[in-house]
PDB file of N, CA and C in Angstrom:
ATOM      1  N   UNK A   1      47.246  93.626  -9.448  1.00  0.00           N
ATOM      2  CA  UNK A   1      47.842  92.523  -8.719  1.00  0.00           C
ATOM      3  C   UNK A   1      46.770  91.503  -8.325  1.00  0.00           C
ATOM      4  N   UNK A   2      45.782  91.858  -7.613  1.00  0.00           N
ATOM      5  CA  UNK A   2      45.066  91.143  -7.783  1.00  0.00           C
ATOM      6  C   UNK A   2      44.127  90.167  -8.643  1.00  0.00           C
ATOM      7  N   UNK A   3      43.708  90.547 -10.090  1.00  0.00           N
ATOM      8  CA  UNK A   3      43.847  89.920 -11.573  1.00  0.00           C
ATOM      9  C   UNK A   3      44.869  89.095 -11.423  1.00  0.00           C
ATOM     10  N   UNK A   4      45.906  89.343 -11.210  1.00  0.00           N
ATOM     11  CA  UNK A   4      46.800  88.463 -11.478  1.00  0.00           C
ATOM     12  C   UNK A   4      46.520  87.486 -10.678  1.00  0.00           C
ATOM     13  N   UNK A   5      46.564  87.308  -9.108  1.00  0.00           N
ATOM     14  CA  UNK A   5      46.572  86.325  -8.136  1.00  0.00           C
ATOM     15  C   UNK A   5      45.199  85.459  -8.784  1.00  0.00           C
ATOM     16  N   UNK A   6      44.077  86.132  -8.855  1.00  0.00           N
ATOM     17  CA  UNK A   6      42.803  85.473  -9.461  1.00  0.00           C
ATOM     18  C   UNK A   6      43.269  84.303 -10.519  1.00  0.00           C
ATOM     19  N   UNK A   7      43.665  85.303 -11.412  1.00  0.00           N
ATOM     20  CA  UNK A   7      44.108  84.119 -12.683  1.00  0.00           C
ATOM     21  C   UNK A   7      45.030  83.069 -12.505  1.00  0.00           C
ATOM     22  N   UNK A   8      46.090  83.459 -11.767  1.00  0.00           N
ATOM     23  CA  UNK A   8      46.928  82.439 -11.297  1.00  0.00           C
ATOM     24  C   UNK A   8      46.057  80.694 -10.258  1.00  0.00           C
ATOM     25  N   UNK A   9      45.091  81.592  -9.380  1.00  0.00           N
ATOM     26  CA  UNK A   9      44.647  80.378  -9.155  1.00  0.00           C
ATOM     27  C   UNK A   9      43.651  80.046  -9.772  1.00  0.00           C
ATOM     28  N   UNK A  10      42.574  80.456 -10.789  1.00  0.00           N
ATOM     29  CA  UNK A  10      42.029  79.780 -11.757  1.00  0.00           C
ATOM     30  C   UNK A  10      42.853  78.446 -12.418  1.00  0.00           C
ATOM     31  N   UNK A  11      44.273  79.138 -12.991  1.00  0.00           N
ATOM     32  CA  UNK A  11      45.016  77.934 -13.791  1.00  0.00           C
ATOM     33  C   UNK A  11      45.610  77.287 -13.349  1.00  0.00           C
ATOM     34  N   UNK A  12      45.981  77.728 -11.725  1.00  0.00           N
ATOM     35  CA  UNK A  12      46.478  76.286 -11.197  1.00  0.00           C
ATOM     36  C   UNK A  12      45.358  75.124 -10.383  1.00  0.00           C
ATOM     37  N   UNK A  13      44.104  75.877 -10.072  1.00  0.00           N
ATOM     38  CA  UNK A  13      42.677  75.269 -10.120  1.00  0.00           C
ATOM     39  C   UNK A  13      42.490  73.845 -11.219  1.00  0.00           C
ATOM     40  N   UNK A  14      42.315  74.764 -12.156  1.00  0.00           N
ATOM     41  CA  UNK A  14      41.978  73.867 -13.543  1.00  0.00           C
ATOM     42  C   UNK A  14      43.233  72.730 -13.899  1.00  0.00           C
ATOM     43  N   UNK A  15      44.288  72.967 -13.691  1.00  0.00           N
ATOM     44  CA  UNK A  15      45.952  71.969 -13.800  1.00  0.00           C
ATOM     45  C   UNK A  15      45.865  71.164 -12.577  1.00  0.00           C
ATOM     46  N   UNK A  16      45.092  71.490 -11.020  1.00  0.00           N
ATOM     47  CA  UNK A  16      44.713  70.792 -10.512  1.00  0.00           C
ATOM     48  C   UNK A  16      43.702  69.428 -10.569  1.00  0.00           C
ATOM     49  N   UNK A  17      42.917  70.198 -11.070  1.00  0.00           N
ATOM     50  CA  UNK A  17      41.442  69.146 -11.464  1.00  0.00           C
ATOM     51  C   UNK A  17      41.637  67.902 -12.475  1.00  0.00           C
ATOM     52  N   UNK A  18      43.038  68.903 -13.476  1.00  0.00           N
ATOM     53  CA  UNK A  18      42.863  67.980 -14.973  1.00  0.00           C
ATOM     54  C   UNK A  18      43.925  66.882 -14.348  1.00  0.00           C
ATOM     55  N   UNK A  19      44.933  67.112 -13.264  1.00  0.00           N
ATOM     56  CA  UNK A  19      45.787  66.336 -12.733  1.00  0.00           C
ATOM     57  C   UNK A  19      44.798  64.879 -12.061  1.00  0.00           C
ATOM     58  N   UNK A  20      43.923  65.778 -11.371  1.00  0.00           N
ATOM     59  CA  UNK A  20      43.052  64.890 -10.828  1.00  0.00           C
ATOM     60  C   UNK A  20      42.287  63.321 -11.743  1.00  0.00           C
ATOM     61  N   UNK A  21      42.162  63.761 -12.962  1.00  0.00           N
ATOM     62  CA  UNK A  21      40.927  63.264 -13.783  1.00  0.00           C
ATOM     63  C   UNK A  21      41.918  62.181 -14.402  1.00  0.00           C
ATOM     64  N   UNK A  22      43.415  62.976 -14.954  1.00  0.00           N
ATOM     65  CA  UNK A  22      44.086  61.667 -15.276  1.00  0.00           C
ATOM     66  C   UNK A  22      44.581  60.658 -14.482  1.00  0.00           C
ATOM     67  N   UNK A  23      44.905  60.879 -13.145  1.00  0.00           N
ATOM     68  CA  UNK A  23      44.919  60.131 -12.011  1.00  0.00           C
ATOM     69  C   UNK A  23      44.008  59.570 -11.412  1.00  0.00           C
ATOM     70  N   UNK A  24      42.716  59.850 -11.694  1.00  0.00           N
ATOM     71  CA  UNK A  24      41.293  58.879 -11.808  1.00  0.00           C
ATOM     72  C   UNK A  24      40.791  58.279 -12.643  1.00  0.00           C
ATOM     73  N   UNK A  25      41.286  58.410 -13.908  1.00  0.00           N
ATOM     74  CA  UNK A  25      40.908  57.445 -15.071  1.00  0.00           C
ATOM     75  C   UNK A  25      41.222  56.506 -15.253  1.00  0.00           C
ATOM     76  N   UNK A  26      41.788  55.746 -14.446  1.00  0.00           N
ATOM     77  CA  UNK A  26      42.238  54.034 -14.717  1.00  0.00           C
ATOM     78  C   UNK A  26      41.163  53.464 -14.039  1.00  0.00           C
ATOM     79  N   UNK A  27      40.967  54.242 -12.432  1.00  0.00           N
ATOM     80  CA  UNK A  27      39.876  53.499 -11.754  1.00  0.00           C
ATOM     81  C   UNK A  27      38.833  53.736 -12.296  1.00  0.00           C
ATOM     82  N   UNK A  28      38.478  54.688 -12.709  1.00  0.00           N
ATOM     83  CA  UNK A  28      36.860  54.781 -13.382  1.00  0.00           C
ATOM     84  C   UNK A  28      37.523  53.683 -14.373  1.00  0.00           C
ATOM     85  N   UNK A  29      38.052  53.011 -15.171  1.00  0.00           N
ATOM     86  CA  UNK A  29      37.952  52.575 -15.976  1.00  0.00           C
ATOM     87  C   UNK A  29      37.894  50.964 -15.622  1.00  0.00           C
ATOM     88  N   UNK A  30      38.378  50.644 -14.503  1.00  0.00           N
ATOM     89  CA  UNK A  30      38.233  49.236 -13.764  1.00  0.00           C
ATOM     90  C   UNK A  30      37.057  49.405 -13.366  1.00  0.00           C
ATOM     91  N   UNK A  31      36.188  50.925 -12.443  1.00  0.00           N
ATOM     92  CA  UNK A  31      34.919  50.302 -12.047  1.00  0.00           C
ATOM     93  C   UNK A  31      34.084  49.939 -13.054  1.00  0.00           C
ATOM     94  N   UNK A  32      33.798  51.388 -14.049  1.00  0.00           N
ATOM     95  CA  UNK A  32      33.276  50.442 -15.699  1.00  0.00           C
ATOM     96  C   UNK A  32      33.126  48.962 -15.764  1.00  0.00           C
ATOM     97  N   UNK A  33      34.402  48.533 -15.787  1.00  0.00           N
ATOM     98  CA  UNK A  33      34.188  46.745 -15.966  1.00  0.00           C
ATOM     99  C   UNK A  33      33.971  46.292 -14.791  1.00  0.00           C
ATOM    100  N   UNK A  34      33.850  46.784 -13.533  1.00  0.00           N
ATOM    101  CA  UNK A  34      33.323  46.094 -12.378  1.00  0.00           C
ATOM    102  C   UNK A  34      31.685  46.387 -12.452  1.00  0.00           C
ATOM    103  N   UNK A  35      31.110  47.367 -12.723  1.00  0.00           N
ATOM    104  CA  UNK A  35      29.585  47.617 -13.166  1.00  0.00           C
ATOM    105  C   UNK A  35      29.525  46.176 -14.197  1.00  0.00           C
ATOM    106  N   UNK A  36      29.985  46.398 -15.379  1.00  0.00           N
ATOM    107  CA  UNK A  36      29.599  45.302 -16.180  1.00  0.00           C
ATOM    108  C   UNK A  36      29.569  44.289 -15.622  1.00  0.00           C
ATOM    109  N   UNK A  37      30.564  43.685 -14.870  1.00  0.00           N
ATOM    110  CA  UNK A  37      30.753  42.375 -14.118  1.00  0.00           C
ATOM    111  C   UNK A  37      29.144  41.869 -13.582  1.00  0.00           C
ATOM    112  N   UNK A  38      28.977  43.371 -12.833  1.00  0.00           N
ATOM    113  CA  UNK A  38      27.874  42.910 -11.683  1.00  0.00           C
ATOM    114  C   UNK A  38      26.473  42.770 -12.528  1.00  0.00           C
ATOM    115  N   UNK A  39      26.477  43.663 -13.622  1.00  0.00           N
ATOM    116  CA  UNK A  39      25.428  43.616 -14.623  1.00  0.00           C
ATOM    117  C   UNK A  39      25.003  42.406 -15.149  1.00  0.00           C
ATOM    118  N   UNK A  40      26.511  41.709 -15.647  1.00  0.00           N
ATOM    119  CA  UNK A  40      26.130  40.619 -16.158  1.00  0.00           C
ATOM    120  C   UNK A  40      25.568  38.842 -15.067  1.00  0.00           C
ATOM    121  N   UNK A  41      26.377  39.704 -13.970  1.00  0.00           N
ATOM    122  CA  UNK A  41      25.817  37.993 -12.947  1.00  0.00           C
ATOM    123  C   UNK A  41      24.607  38.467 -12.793  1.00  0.00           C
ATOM    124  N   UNK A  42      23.570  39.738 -12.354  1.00  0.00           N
ATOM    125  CA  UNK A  42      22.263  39.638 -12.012  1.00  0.00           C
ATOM    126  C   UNK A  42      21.896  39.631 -13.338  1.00  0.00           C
ATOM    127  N   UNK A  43      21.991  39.944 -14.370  1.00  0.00           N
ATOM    128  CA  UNK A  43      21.191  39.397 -15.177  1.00  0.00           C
ATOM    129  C   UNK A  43      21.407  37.708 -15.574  1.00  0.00           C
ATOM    130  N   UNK A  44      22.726  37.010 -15.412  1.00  0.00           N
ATOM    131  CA  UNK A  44      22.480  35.707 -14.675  1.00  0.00           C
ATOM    132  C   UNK A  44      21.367  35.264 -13.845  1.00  0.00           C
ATOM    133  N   UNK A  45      21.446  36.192 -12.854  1.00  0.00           N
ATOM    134  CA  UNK A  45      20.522  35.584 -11.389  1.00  0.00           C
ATOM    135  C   UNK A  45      19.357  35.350 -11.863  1.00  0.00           C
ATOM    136  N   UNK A  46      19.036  36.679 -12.301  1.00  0.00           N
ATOM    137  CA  UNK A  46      17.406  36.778 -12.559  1.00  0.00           C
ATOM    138  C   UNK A  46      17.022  35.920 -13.718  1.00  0.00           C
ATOM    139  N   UNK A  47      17.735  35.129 -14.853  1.00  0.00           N
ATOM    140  CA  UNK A  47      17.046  34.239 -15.563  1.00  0.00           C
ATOM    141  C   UNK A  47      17.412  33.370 -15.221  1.00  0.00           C
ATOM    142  N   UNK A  48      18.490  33.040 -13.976  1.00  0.00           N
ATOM    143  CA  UNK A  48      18.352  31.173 -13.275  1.00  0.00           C
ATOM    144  C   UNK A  48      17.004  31.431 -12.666  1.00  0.00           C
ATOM    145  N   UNK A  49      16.544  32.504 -12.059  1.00  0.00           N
ATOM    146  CA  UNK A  49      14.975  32.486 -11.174  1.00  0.00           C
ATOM    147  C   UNK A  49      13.980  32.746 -12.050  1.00  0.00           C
ATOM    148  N   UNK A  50      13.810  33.097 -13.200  1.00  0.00           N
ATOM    149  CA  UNK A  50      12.873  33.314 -14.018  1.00  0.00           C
ATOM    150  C   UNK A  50      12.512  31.904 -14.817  1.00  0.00           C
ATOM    151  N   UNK A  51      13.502  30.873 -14.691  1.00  0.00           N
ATOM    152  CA  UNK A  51      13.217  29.699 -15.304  1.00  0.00           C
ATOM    153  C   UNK A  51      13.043  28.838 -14.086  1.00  0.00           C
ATOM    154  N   UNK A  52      13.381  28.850 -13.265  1.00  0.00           N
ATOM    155  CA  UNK A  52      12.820  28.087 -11.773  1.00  0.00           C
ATOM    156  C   UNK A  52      11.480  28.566 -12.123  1.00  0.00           C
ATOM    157  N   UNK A  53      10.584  29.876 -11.685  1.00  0.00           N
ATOM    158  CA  UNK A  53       9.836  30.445 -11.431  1.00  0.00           C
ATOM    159  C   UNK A  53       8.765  29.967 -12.920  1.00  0.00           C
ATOM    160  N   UNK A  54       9.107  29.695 -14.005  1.00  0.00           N
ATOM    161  CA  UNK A  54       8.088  28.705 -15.323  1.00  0.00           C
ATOM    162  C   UNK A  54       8.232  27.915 -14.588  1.00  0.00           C
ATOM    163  N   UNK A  55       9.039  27.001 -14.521  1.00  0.00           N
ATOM    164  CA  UNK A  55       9.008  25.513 -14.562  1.00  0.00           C
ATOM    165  C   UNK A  55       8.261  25.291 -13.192  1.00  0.00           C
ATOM    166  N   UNK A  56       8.219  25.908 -11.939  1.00  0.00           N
ATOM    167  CA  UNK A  56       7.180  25.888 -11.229  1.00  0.00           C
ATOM    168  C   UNK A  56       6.259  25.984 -10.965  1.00  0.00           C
ATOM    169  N   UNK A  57       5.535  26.904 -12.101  1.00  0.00           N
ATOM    170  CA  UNK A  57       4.672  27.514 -12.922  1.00  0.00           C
ATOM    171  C   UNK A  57       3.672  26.663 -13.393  1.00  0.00           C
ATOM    172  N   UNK A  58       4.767  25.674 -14.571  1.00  0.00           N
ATOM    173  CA  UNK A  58       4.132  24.968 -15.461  1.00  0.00           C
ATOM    174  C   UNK A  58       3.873  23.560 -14.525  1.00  0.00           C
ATOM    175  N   UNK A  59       4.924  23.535 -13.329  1.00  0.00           N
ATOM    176  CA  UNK A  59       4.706  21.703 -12.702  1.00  0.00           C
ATOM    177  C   UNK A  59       3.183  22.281 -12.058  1.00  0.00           C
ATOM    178  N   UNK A  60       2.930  23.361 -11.660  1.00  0.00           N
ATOM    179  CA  UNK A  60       2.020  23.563 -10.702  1.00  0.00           C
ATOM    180  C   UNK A  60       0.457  23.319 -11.985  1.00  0.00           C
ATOM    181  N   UNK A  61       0.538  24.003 -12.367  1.00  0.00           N
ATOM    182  CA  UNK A  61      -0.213  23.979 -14.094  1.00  0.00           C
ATOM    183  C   UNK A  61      -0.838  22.146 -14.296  1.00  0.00           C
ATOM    184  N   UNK A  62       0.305  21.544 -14.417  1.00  0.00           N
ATOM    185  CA  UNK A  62      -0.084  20.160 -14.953  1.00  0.00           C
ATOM    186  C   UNK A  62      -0.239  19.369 -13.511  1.00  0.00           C
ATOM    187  N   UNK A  63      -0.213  19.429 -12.694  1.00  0.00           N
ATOM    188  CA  UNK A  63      -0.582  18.989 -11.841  1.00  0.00           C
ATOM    189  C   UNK A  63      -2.481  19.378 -10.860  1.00  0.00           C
ATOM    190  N   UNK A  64      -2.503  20.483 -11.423  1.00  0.00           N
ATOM    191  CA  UNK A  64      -4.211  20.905 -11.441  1.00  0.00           C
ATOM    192  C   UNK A  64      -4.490  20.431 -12.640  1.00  0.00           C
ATOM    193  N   UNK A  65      -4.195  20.104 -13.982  1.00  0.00           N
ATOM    194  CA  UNK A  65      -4.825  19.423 -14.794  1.00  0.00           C
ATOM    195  C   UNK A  65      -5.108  18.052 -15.094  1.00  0.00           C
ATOM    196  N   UNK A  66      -4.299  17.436 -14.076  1.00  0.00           N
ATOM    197  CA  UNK A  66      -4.368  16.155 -13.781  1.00  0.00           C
ATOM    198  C   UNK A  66      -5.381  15.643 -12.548  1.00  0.00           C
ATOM    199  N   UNK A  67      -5.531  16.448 -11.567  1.00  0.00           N
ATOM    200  CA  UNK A  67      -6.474  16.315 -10.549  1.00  0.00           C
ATOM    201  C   UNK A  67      -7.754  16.383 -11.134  1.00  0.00           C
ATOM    202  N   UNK A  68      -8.187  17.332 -11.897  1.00  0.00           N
ATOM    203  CA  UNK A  68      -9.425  17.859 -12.761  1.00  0.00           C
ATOM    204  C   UNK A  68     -10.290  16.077 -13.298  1.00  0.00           C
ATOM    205  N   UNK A  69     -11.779  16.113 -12.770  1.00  0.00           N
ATOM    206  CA  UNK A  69     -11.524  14.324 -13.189  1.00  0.00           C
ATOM    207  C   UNK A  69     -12.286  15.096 -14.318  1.00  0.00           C
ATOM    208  N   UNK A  70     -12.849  13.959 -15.611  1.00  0.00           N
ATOM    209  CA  UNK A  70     -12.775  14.023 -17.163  1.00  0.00           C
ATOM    210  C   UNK A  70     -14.134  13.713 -16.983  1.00  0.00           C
TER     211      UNK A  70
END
């Protein structure tokens, strides 16, 4: 009897869990594309600041090469 009770809640364990996983797979599947979302604006961010960060670079650059007298 006891075997039995064991096994019984093993498989209603496991019919639990798998209940679980299909009833969580839509949202894992929206956060997926909410990760991507966020993936793709910071890698936005970081090359709007990586081209600020040359071009400040380079104004700073030509502006000591212009002070420099000849």
């Amino acid at each position: 009897m006891k075997a039995f009770l064991v096994g019984l809640l093993v498989i209603l364990s496991v019919f639990l869990l798998t209940g679980l996983g299909v009833l969580l797979f839509p949202l894992l599947l929206v956060l997926g594309f909410a990760i991507r979302i966020l993936i793709l604006v910071l890698i936005c961010l970081f090359s709007i600041w990586i081209v600020g960060k040359l071009a400040l670079t380079l104004i700073d650059v030509l502006k000591r090469k212009e002070q420099k007298p000849i």
